[in-house]
Protein backbone atom coordinates (compact mmCIF):
# COMPACT_ATOMS: atom_id res chain seq x y z
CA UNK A 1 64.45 -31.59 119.38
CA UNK A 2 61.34 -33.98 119.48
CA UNK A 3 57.92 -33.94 119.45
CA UNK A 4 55.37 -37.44 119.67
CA UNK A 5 51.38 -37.43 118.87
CA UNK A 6 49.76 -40.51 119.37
CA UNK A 7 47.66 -41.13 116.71
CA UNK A 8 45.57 -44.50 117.31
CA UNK A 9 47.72 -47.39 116.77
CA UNK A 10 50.40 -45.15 115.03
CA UNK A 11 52.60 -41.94 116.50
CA UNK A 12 53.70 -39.10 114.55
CA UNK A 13 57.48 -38.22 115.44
CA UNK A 14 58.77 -34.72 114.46
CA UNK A 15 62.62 -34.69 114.62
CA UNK A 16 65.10 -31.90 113.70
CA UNK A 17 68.05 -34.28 111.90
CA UNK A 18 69.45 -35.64 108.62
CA UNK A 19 66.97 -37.72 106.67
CA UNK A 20 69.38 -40.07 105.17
CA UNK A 21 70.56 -41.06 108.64
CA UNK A 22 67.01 -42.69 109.55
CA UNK A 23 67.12 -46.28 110.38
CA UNK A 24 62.94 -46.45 109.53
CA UNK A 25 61.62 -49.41 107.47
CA UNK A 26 61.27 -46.65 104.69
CA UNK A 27 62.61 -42.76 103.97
CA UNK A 28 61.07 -40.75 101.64
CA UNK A 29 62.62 -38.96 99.14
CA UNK A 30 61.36 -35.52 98.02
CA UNK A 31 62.05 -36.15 94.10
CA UNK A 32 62.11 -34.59 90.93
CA UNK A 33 59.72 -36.51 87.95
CA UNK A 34 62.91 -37.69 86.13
CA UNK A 35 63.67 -40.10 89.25
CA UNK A 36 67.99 -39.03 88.42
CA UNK A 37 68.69 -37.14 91.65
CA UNK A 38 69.03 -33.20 92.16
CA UNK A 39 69.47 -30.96 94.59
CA UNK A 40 68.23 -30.58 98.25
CA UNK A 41 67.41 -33.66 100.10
CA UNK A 42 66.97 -35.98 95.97
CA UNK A 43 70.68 -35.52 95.94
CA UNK A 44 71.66 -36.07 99.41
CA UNK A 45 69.66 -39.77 99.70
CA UNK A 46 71.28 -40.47 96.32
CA UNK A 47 74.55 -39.62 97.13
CA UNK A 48 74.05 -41.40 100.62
CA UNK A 49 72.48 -44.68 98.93
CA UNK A 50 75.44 -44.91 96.56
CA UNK A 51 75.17 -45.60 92.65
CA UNK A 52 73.20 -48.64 92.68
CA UNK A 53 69.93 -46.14 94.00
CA UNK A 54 70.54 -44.30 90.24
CA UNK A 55 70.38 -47.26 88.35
CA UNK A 56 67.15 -48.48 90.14
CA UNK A 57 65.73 -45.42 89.63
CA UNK A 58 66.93 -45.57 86.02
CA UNK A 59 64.93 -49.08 85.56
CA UNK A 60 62.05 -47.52 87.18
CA UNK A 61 61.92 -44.48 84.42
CA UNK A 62 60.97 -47.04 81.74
CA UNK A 63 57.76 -48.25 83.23
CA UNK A 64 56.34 -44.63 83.59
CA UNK A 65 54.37 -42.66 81.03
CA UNK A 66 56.86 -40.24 79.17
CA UNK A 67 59.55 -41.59 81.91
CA UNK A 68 58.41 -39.29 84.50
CA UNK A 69 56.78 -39.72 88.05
CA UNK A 70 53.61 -37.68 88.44
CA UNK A 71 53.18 -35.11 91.08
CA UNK A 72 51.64 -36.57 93.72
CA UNK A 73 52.26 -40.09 92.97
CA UNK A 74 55.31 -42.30 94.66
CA UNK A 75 57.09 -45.61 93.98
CA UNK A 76 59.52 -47.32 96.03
CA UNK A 77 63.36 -48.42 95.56
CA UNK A 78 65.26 -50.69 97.97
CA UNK A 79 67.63 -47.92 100.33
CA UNK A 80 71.02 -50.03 99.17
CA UNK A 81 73.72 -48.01 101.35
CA UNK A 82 71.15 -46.35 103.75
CA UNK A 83 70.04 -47.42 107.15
CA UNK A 84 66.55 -47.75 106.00
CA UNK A 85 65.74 -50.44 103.64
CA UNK A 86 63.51 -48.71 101.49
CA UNK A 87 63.07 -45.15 99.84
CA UNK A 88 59.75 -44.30 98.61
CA UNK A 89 60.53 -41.35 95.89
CA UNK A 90 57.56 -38.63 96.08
CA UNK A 91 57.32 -35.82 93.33
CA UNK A 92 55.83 -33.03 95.31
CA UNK A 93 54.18 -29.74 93.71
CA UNK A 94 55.41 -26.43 92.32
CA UNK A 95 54.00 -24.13 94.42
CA UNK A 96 54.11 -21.67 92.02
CA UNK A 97 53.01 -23.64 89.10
CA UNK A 98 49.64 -23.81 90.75
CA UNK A 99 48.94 -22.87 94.07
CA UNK A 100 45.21 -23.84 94.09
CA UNK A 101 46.23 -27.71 93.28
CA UNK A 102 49.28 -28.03 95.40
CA UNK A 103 47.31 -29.17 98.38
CA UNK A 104 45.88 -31.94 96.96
CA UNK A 105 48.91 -33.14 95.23
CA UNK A 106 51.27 -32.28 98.45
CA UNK A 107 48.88 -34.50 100.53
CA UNK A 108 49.08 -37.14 97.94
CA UNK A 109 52.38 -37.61 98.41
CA UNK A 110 51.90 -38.67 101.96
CA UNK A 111 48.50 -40.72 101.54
CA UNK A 112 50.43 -42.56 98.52
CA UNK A 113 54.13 -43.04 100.35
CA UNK A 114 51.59 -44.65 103.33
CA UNK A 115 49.50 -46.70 101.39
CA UNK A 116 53.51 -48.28 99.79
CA UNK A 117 54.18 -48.88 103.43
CA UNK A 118 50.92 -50.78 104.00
CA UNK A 119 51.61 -52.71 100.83
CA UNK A 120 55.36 -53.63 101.49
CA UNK A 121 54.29 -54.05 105.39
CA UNK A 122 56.72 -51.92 106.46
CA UNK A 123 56.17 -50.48 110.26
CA UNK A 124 58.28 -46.90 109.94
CA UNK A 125 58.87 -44.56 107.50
CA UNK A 126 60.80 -40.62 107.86
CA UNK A 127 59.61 -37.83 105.67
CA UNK A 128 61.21 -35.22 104.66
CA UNK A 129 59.46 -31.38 104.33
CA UNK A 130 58.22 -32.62 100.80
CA UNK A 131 57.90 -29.69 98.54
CA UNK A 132 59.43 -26.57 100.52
CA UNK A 133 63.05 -26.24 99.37
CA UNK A 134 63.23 -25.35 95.50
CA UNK A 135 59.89 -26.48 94.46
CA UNK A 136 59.32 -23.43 96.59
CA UNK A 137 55.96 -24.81 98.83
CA UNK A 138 55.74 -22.36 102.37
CA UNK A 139 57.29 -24.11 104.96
CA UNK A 140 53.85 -22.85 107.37
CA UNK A 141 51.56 -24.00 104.63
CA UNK A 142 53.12 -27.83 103.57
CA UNK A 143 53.14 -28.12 107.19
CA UNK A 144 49.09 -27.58 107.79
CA UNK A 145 48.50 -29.59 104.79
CA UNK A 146 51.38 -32.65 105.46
CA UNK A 147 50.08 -33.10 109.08
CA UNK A 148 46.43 -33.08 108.15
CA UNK A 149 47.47 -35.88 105.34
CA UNK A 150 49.28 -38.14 107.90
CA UNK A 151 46.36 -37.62 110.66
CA UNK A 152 43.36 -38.65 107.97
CA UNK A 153 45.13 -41.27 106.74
CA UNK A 154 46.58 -42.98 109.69
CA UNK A 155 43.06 -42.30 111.49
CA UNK A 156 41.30 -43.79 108.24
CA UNK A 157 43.02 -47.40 109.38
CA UNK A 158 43.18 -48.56 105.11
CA UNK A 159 44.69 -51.75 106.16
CA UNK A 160 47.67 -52.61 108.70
CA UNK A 161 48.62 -49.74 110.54
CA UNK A 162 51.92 -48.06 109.94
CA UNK A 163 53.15 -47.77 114.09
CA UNK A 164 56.00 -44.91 113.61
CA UNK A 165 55.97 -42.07 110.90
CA UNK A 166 58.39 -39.69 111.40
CA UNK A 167 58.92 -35.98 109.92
CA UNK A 168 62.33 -35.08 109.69
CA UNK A 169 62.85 -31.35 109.41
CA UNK A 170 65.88 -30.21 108.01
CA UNK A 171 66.04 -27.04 110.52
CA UNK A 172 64.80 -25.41 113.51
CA UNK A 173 62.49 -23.03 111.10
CA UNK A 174 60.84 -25.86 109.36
CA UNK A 175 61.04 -27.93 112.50
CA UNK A 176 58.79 -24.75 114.61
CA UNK A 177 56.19 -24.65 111.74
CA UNK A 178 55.51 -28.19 111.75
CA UNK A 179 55.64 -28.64 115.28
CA UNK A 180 52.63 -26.04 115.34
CA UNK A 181 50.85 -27.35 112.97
CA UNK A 182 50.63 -30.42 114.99
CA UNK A 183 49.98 -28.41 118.31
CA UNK A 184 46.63 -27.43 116.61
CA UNK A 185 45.79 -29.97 113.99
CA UNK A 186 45.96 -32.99 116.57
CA UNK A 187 45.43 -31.45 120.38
């Protein structure tokens, strides 16, 4: 399953596969704020990118405020035992925490991990569904709002473009609800 959008001098890709399989330039990760690995797609890349991802993370933990990542925010660790060379670790938002916010900060996720690519001048990164498995986002809403993030931002050309970001969707649900979201956010 496959869907392209052109999207100037970029393309959107939505795939139905395994994230840590992506031979991009970059993957994103869909992390918790303590940068150690969990559950979900966090503890697949980690387990996929081997040890040495941990202890680069655990490096990374003493230049942030309190050791935490903020929601919203992203830095980026080489991929070590992954295909792709680079993993750009995204905190996304609670839903439930607060539901009025988690737009903004679930789009920041995006706009950030983008703006890494730009500055690394990478050409490709995967996402993952940032946000929807235990942090609890709707699958139908994180896929208006991710879509809508990648669109504005590619179309706002900050800076070289990035020519292939892909959406990996982790089923055929997730993989349906972003595939509409496209269908009417970029037709």
């Amino acid at each position: 399953m496959e869907k392209r959008y052109r999207l100037g001098q970029s393309e959107l890709v939505l795939t139905h596969g395994d994230i840590t399989r992506e031979g991009t330039d970059a993957i994103a990760n869909a992390a918790e704020e303590g940068l150690l690995g969990g559950g979900g797609v966090d503890g697949d890349i980690h387990r996929a990118a081997g040890p040495e991802l941990l202890a680069a993370c655990r490096e990374l933990k003493h230049t942030l405020p309190e050791g935490h990542l903020t929601p919203g925010q992203a830095l980026a660790t080489p991929g070590f035992k992954l295909a792709a060379r680079w993993v750009i670790h995204c905190v996304g938002p609670v839903y439930d925490q607060d539901p009025s916010n988690a737009p903004r900060v679930l789009a920041s996720c995006y706009t950030r991990a983008l703006a890494l690519c730009r500055e690394l001048g990478l050409r490709s990164i995967a996402f993952p569904a940032i946000s929807t498995g235990i942090y609890g986002y709707p699958i139908p809403l994180a896929a208006e709002v991710s879509v809508r993030a990648v669109r504005d931002d590619l179309r706002a050309n900050q800076g070289p473009p990035v020519p292939l970001v892909k959406m990996v969707l982790f089923d055929e649900r997730a993989f349906a609800a972003f595939a509409g979201a496209a269908d009417r956010i970029l037709s």
